[in-house]
Protein backbone atom coordinates (compact mmCIF):
# COMPACT_ATOMS: atom_id res chain seq x y z
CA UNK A 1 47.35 8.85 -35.15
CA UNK A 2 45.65 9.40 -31.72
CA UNK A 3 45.74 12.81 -30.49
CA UNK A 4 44.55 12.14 -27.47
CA UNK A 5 47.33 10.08 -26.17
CA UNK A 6 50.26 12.21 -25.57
CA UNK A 7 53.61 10.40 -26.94
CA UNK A 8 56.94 10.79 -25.33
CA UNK A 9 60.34 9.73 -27.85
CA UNK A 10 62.06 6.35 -26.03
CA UNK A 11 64.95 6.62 -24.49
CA UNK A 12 67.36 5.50 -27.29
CA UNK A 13 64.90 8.16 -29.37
CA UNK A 14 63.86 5.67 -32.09
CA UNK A 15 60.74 5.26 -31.25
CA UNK A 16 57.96 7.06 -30.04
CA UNK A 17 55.75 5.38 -27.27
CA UNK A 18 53.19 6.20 -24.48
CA UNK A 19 53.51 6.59 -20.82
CA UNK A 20 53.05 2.69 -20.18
CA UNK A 21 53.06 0.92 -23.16
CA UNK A 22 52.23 -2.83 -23.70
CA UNK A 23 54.60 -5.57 -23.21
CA UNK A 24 53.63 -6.62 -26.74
CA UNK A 25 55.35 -3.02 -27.69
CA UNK A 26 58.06 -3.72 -25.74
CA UNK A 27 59.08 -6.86 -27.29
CA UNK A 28 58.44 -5.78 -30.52
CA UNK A 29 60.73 -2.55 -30.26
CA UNK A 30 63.36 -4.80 -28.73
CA UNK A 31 63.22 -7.28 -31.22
CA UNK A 32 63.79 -3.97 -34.19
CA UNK A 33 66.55 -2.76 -31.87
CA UNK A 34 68.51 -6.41 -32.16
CA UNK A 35 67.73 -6.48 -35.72
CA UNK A 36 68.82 -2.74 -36.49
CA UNK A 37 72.30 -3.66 -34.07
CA UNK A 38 72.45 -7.19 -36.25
CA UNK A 39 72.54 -5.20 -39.63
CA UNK A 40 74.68 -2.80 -38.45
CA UNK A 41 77.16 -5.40 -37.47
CA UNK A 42 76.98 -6.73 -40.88
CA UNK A 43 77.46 -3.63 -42.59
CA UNK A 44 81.11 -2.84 -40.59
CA UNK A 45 82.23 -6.67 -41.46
CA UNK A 46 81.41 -6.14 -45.19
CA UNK A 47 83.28 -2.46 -45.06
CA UNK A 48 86.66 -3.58 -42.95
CA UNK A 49 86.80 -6.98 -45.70
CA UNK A 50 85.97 -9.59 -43.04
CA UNK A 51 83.03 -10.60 -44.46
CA UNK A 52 81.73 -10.81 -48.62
CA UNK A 53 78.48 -8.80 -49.64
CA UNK A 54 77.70 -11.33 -51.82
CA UNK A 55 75.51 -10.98 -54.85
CA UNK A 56 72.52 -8.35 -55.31
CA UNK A 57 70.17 -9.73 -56.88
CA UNK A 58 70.34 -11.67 -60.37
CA UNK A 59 71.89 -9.97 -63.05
CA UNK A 60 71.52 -10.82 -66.60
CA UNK A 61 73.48 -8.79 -69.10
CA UNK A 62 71.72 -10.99 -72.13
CA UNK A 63 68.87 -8.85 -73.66
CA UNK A 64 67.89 -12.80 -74.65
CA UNK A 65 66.06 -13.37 -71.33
């Protein structure tokens, strides 16, 4: 970490960012935000039943494998 540049928390306080940062920053931190919003969405389908989880993974219960 730079020490040197003093760091101030955004103002959704997920990230932490400098005075001016790059538009490259930007879009990346917006793109996490739509993703995190996304997943979140997802997660409150699954729990109220509108929408399957669907399978974790592939499970084999054969010790034959």
């Amino acid at each position: 970490m730079n020490k040197t540049t003093k760091l101030t928390r955004s103002a959704d306080g997920l990230f932490l960012t400098s005075a001016n940062p790059s538009p490259v920053m930007v879009a990346a931190m917006e793109s996490i935000k739509r993703q995190m919003a996304t997943e979140t969405a997802y997660r409150e389908r699954v729990r109220a039943g509108l929408e399957p989880a669907g399978q974790w993974g592939n499970w084999s219960i054969s010790d034959r494998h």
